[in-house]
C-alpha atoms as a PDB file:
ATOM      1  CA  UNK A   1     -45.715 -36.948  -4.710  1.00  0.00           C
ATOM      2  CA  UNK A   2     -48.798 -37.373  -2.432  1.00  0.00           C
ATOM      3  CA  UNK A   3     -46.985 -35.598   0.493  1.00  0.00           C
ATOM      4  CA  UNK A   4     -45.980 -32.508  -1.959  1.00  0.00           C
ATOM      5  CA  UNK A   5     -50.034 -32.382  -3.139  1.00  0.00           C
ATOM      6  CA  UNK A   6     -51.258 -33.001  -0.113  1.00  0.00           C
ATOM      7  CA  UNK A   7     -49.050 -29.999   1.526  1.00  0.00           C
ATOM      8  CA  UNK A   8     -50.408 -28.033  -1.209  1.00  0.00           C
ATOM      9  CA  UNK A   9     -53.716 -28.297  -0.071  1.00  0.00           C
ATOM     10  CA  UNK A  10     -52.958 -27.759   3.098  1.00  0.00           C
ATOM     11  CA  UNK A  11     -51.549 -24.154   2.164  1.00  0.00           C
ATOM     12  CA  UNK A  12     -54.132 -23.121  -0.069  1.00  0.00           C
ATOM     13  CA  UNK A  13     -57.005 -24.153   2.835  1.00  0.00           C
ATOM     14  CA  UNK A  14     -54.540 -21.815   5.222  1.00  0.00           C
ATOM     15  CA  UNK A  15     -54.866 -18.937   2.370  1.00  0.00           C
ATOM     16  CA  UNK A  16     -58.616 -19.234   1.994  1.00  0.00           C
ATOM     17  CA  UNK A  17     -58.659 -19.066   6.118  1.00  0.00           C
ATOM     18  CA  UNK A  18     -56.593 -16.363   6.108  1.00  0.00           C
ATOM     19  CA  UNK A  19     -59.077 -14.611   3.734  1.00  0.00           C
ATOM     20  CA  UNK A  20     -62.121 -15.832   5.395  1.00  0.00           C
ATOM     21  CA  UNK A  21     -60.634 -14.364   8.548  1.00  0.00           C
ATOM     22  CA  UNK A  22     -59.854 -10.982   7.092  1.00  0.00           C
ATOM     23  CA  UNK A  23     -63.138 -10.455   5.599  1.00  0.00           C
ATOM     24  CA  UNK A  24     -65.013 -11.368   8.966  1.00  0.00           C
ATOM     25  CA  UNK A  25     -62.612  -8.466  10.814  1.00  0.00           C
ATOM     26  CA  UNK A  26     -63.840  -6.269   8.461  1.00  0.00           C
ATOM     27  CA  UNK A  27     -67.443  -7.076   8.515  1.00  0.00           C
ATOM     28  CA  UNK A  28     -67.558  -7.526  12.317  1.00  0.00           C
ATOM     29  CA  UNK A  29     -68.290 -10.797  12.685  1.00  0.00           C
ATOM     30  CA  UNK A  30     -65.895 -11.745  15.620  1.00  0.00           C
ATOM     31  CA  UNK A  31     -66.490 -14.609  16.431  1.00  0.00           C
ATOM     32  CA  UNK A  32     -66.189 -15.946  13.106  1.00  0.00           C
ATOM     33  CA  UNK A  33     -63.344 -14.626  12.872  1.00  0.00           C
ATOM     34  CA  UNK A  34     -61.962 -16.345  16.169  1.00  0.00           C
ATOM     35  CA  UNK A  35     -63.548 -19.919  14.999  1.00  0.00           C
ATOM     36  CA  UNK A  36     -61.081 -19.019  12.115  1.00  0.00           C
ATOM     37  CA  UNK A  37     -58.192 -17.999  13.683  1.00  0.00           C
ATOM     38  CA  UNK A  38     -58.522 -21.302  15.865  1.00  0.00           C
ATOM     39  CA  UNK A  39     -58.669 -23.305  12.849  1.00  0.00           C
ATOM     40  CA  UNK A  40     -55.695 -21.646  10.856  1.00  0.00           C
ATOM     41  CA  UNK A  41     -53.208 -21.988  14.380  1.00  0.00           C
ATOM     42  CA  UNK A  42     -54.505 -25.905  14.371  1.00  0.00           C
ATOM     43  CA  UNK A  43     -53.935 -26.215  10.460  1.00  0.00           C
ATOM     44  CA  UNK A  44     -50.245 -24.527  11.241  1.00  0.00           C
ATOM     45  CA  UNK A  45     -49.387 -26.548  14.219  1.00  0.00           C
ATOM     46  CA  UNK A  46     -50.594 -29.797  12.443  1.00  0.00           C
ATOM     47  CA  UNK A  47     -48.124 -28.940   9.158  1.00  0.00           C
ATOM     48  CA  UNK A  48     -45.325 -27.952  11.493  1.00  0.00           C
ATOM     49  CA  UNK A  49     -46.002 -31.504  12.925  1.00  0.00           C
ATOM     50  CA  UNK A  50     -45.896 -33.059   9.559  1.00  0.00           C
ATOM     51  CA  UNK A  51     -42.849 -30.919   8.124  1.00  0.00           C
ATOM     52  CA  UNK A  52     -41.012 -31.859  11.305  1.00  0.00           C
ATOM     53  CA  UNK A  53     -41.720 -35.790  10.664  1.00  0.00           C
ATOM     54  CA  UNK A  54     -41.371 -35.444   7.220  1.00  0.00           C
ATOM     55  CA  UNK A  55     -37.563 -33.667   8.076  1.00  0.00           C
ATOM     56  CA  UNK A  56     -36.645 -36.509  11.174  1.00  0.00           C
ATOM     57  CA  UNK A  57     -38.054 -39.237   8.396  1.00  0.00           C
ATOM     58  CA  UNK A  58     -35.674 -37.927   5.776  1.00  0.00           C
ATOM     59  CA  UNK A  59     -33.013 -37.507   8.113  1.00  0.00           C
ATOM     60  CA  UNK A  60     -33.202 -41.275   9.304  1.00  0.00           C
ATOM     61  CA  UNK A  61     -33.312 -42.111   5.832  1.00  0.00           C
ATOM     62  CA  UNK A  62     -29.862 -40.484   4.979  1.00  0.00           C
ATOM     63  CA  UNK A  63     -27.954 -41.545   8.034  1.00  0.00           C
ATOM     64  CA  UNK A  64     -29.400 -45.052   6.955  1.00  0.00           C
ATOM     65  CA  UNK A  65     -28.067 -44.563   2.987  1.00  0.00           C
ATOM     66  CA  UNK A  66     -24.636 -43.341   4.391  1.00  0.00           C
ATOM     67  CA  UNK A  67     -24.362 -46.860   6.745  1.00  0.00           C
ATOM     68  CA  UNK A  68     -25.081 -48.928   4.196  1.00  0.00           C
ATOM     69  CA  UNK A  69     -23.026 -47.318   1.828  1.00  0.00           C
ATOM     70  CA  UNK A  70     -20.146 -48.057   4.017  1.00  0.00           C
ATOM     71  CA  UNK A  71     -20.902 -51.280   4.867  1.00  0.00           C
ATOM     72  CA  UNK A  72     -21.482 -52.258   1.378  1.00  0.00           C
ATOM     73  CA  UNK A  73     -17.739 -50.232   0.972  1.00  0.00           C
ATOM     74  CA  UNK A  74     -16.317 -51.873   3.903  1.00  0.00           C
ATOM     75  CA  UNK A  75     -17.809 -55.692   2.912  1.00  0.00           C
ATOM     76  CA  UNK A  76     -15.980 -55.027  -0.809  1.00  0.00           C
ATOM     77  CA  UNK A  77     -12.761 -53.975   1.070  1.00  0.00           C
ATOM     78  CA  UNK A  78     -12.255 -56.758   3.331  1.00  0.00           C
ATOM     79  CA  UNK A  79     -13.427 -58.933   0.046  1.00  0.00           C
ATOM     80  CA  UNK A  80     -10.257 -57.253  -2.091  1.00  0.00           C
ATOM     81  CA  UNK A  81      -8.280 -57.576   0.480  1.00  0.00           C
ATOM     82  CA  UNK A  82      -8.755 -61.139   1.710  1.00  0.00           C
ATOM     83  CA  UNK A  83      -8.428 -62.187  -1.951  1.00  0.00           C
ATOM     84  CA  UNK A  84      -4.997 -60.212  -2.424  1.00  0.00           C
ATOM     85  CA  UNK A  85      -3.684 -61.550   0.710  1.00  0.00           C
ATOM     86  CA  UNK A  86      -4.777 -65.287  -0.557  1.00  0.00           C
ATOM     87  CA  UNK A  87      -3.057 -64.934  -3.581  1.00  0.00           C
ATOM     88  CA  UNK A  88       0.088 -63.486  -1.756  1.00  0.00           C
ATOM     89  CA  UNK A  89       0.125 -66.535   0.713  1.00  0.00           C
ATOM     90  CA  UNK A  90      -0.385 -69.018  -2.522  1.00  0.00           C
ATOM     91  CA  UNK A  91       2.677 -67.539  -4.117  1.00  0.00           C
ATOM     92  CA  UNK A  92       4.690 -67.865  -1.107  1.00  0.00           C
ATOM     93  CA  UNK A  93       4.027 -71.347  -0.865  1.00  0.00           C
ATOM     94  CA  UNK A  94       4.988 -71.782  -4.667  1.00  0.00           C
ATOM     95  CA  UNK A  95       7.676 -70.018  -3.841  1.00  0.00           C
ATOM     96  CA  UNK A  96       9.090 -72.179  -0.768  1.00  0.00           C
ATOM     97  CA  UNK A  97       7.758 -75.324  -2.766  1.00  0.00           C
ATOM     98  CA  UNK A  98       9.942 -74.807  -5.817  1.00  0.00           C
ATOM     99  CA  UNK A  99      13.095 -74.145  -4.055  1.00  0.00           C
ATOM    100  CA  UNK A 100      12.547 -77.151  -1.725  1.00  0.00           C
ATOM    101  CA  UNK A 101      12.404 -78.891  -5.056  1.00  0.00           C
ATOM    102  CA  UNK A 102      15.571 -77.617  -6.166  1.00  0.00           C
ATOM    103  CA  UNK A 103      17.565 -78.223  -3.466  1.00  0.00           C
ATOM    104  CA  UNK A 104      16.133 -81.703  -3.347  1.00  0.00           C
ATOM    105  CA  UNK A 105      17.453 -81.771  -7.273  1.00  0.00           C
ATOM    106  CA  UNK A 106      20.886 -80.495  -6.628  1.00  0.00           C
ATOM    107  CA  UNK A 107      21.243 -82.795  -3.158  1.00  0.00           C
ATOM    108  CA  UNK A 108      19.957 -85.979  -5.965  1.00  0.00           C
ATOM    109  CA  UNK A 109      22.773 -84.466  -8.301  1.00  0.00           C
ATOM    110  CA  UNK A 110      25.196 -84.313  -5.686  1.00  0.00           C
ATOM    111  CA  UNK A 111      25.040 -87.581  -4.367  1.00  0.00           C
ATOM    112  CA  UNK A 112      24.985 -88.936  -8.581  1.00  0.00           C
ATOM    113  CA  UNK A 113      28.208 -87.713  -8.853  1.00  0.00           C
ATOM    114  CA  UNK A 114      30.005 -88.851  -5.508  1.00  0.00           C
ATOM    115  CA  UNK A 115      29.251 -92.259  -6.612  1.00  0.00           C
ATOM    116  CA  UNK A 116      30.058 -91.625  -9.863  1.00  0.00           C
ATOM    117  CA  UNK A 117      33.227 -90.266  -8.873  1.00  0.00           C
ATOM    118  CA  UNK A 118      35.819 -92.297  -9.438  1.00  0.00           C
ATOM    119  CA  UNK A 119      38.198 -93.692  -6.250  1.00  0.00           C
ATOM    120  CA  UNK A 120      41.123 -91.469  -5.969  1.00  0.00           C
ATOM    121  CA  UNK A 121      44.570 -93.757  -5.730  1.00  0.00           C
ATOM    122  CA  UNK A 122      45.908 -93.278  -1.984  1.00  0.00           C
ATOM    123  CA  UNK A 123      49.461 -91.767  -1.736  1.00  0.00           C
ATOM    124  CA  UNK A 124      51.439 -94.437   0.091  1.00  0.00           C
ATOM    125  CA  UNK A 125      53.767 -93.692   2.872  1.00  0.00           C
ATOM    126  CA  UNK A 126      57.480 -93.634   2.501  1.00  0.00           C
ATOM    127  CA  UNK A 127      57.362 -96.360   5.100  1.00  0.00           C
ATOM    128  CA  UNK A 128      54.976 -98.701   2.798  1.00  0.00           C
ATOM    129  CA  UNK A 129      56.908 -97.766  -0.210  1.00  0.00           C
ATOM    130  CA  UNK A 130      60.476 -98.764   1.395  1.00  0.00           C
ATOM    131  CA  UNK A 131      59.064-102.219   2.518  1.00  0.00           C
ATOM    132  CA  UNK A 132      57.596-103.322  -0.837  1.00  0.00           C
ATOM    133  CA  UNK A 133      61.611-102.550  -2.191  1.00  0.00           C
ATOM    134  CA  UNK A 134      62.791-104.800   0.888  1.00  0.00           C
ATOM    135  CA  UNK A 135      59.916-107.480  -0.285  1.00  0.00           C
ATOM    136  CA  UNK A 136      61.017-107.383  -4.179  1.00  0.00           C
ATOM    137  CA  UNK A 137      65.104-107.284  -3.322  1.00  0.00           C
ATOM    138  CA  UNK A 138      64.327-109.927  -0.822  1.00  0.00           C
ATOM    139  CA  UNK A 139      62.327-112.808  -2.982  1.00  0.00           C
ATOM    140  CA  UNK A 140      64.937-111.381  -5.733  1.00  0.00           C
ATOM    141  CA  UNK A 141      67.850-112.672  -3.648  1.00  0.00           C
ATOM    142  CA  UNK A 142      65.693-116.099  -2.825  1.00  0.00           C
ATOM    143  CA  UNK A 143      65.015-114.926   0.608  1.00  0.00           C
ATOM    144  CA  UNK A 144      61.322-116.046   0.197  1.00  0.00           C
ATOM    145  CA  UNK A 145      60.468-116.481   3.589  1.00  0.00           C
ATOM    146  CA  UNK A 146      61.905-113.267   4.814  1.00  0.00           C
ATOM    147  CA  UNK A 147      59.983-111.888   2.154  1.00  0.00           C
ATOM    148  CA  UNK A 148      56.908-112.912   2.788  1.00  0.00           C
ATOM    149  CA  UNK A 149      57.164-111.422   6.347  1.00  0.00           C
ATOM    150  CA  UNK A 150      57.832-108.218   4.653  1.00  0.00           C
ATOM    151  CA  UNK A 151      54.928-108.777   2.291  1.00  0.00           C
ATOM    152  CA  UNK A 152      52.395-109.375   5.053  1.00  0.00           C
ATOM    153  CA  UNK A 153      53.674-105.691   7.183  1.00  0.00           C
ATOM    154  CA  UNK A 154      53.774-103.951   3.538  1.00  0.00           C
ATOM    155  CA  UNK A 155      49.875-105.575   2.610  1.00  0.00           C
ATOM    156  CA  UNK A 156      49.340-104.079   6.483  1.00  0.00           C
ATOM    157  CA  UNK A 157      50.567-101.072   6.382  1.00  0.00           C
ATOM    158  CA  UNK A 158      48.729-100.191   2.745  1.00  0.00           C
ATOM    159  CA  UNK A 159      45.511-101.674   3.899  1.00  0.00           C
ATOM    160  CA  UNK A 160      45.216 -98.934   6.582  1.00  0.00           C
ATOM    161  CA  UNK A 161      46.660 -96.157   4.598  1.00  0.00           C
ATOM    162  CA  UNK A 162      43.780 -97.456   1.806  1.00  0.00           C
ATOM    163  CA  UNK A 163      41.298 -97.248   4.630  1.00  0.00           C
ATOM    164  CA  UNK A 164      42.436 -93.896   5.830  1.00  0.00           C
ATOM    165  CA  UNK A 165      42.262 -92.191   2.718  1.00  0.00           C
ATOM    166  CA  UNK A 166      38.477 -93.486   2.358  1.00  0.00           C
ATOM    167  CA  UNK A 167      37.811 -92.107   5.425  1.00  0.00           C
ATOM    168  CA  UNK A 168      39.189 -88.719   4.990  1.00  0.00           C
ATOM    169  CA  UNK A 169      37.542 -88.673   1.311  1.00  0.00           C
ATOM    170  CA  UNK A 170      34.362 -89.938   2.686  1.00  0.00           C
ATOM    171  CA  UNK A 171      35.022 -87.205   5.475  1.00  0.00           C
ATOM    172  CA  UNK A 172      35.330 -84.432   2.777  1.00  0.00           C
ATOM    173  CA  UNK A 173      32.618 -85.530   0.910  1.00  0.00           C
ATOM    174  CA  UNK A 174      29.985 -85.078   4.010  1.00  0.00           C
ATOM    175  CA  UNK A 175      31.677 -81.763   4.811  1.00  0.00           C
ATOM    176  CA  UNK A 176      30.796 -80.867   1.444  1.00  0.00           C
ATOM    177  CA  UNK A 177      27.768 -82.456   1.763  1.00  0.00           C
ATOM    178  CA  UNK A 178      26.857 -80.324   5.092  1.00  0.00           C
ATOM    179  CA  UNK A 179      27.742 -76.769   3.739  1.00  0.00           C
ATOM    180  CA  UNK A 180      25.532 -77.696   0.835  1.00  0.00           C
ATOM    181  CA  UNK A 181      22.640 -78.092   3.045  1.00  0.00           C
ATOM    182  CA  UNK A 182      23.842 -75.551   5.048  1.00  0.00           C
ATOM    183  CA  UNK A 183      23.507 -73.026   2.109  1.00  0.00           C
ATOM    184  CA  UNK A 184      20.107 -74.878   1.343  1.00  0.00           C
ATOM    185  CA  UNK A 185      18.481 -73.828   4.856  1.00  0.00           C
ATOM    186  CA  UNK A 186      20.167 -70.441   4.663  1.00  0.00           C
ATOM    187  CA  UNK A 187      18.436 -69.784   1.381  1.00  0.00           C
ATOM    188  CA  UNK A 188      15.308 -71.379   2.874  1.00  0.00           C
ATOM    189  CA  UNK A 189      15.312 -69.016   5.816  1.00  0.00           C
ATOM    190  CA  UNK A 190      16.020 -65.858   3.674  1.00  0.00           C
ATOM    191  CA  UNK A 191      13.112 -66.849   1.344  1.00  0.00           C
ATOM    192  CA  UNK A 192      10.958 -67.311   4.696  1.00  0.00           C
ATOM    193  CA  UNK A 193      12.205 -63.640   6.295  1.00  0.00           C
ATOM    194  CA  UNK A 194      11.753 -61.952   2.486  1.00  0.00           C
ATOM    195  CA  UNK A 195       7.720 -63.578   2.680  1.00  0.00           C
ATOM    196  CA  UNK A 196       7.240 -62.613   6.389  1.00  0.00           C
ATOM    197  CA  UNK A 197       8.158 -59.257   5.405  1.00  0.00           C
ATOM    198  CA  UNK A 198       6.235 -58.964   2.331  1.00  0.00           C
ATOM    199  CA  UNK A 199       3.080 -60.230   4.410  1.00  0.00           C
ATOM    200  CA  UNK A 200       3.939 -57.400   7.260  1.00  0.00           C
ATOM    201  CA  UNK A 201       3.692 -54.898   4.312  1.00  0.00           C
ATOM    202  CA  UNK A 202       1.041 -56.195   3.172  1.00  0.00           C
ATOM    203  CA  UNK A 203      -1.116 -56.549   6.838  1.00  0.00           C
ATOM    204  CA  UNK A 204       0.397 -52.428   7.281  1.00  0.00           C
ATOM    205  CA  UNK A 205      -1.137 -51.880   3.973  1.00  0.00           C
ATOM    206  CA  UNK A 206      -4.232 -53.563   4.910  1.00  0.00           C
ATOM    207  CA  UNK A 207      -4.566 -51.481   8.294  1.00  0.00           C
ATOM    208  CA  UNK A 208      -4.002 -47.905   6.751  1.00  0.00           C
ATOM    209  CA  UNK A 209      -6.168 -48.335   3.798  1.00  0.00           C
ATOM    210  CA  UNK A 210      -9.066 -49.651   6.786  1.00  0.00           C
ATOM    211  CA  UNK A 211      -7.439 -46.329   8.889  1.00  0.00           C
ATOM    212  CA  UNK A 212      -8.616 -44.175   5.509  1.00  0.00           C
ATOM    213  CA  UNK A 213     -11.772 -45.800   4.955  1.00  0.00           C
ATOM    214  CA  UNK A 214     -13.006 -45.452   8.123  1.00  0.00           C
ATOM    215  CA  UNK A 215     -11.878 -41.354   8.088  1.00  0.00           C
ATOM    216  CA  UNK A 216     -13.914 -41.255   4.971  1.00  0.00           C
ATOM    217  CA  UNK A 217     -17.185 -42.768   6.874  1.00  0.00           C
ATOM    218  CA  UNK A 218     -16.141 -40.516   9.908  1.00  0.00           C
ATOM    219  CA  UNK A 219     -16.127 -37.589   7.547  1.00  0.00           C
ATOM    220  CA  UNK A 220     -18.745 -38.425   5.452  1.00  0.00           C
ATOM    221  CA  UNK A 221     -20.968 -38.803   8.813  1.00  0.00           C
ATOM    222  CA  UNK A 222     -20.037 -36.088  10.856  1.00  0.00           C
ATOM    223  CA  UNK A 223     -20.897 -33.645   7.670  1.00  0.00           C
ATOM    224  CA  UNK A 224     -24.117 -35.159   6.927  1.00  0.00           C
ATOM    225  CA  UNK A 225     -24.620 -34.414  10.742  1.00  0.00           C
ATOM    226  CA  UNK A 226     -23.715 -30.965  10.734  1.00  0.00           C
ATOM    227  CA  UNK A 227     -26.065 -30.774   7.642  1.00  0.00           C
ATOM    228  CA  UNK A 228     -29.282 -32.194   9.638  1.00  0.00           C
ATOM    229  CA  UNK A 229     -28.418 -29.833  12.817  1.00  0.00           C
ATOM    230  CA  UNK A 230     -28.405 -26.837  10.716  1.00  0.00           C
ATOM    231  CA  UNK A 231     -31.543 -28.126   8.872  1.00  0.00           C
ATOM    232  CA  UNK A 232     -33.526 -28.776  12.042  1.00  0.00           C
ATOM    233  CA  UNK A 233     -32.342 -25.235  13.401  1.00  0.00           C
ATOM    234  CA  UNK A 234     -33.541 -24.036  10.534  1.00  0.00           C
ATOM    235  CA  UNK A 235     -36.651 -25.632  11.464  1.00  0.00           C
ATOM    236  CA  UNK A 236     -37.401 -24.895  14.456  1.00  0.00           C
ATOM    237  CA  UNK A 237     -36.405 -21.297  14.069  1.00  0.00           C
ATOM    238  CA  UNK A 238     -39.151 -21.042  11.374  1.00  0.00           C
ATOM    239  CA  UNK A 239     -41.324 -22.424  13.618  1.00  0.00           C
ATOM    240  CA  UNK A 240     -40.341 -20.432  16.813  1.00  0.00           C
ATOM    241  CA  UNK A 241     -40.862 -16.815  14.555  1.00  0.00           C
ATOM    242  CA  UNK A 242     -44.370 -17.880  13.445  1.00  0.00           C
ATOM    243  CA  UNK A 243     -45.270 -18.809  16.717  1.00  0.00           C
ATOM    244  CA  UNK A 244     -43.436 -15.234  17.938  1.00  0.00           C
ATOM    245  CA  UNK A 245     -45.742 -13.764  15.482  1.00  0.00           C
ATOM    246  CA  UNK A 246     -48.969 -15.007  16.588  1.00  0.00           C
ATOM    247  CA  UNK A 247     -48.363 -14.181  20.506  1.00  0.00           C
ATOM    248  CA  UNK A 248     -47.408 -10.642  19.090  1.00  0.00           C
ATOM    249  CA  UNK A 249     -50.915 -10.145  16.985  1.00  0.00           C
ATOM    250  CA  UNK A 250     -52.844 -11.788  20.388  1.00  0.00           C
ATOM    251  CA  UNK A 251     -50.775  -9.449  22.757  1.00  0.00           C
ATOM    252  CA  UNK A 252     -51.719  -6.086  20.451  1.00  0.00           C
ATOM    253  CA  UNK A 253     -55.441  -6.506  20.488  1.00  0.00           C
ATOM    254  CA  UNK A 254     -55.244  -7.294  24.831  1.00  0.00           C
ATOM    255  CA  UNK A 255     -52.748  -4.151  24.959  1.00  0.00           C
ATOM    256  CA  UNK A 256     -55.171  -2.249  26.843  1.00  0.00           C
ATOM    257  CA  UNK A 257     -55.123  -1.365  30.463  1.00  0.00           C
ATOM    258  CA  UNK A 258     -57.887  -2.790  32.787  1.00  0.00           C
ATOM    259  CA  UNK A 259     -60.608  -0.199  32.892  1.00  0.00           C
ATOM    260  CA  UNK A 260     -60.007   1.083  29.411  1.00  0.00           C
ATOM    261  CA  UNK A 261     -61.264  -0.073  26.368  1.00  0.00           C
ATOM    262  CA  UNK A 262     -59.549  -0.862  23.666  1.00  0.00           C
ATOM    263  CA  UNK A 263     -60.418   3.054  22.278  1.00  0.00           C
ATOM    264  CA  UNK A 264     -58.745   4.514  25.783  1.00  0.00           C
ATOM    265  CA  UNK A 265     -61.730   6.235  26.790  1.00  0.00           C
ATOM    266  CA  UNK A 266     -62.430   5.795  30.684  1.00  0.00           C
ATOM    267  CA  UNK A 267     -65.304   2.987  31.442  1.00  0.00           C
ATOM    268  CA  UNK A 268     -68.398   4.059  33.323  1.00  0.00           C
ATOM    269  CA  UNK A 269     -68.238   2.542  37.273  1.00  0.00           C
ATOM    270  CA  UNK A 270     -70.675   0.281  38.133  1.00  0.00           C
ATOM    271  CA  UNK A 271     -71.624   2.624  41.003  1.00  0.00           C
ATOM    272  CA  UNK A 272     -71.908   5.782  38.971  1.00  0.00           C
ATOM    273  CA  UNK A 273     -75.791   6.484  39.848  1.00  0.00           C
ATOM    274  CA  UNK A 274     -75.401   5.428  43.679  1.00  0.00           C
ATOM    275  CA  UNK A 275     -75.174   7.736  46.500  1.00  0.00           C
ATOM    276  CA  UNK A 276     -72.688   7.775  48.927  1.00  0.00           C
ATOM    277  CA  UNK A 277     -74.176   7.089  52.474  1.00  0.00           C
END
């Protein structure tokens, strides 16, 4: 508000100047007019000062407003997205977390029912099954002794094909045992590939929406640029054509050629009254 009133006084000074000097042309008073003329290309060189510090002052102000509107837009951006990528690496870890759990669960069931189970009844040998008939016909006929022998090969024989068909049940059970946590790690590392994936996506995400924003500041900047160029051509061209103007009113009244006033009548010599010797 002060600049505006003070650049109002400024030009109404210059038009009273102007005046002044007019009026002294007319009336003859030259050198008046000259003190005035001085005074008015002083008065226009100072405001050409001013309106070209007022126009760089501006001008730093709006490249200033356009960097910290993008820093304020690039601190809420990194803010959102920081936040949204927190959240995504929370859920993953639910994610991983709850199925850890339920394999843990099933694994807990598993093992409930293998003891739970109950033992399966070995299918003798023909072999084991042909002896115990020799043991009963022998202690049958009286044979006792003989048939005891034949007991203790027959208790043998069963006790290993007992023990064998542990083994290959126990064998069974920790083949079963291993594709279950086979499956377990294979859903594991899907549900690990799926998250690295999502948080690829998300990173890409992340880089083009930076990629935009920073297009927008580029834009944004390189038109308020091309805005103050023009401006200060503007400027200086206004500048340049009064200054044009006042060399071409100052060239007009020296016009003359030397040894003719301003009226083009020829000037008297200096030697007019001498005689030549």
């Amino acid at each position: 508000m002060e600049d505006e009133e003070g650049a109002q006084a400024v030009a109404e000074f210059v038009q009273i100047l102007e005046e002044h000097k007019k009026a002294c042309v007319r009336d003859g008073k030259y050198i008046e007019a000259d003190i005035a003329k001085k005074r008015l290309d002083e008065l226009r060189q100072h405001e050409d000062n001013r309106k070209a510090e007022g126009l760089r002052s501006r001008q730093i102000a709006q490249r200033l407003g356009v960097e910290e509107a993008h820093m304020l837009e690039f601190q809420q951006f990194n803010s959102m997205w920081d936040h949204k990528m927190k959240e995504y690496e929370q859920r993953a870890g639910e994610l991983l977390e709850a199925m850890r759990q339920r394999h843990v669960l099933y694994l807990r069931e598993f093992h409930k029912m293998k003891e739970e189970k109950p033992e399966l009844k070995p299918k003798h040998s023909r072999d084991m099954l042909d002896l115990r008939r020799i043991e009963v016909s022998l202690a049958k006929q009286g044979d006792y002794a003989e048939a005891q022998k034949v007991k203790v090969r027959a208790d043998a024989l069963e006790a290993q094909e007992i023990e064998r068909t542990r083994q290959e049940r126990e064998q069974q059970t920790l083949a079963t045992e291993g594709k279950l946590l086979h499956r377990q790690e294979q859903e594991l590392k899907a549900l690990r590939q799926r998250i690295q994936t999502g948080a690829e996506e998300q990173r890409q995400a992340r880089q083009q929406d930076l990629e935009r924003l920073l297009q927008r500041y580029h834009n944004v900047k390189s038109e308020l640029e091309s805005q103050q160029n023009a401006e200060r051509v503007r400027q200086q061209k206004g500048m340049s054509k009064y200054s044009a103007t006042g060399m071409s009113a100052r060239g007009s009244r020296s016009a003359a050629p030397s040894g003719r006033p301003a009226s083009g009548k020829p000037m008297a010599s200096s030697t007019a009254g001498r005689q030549r010797p």
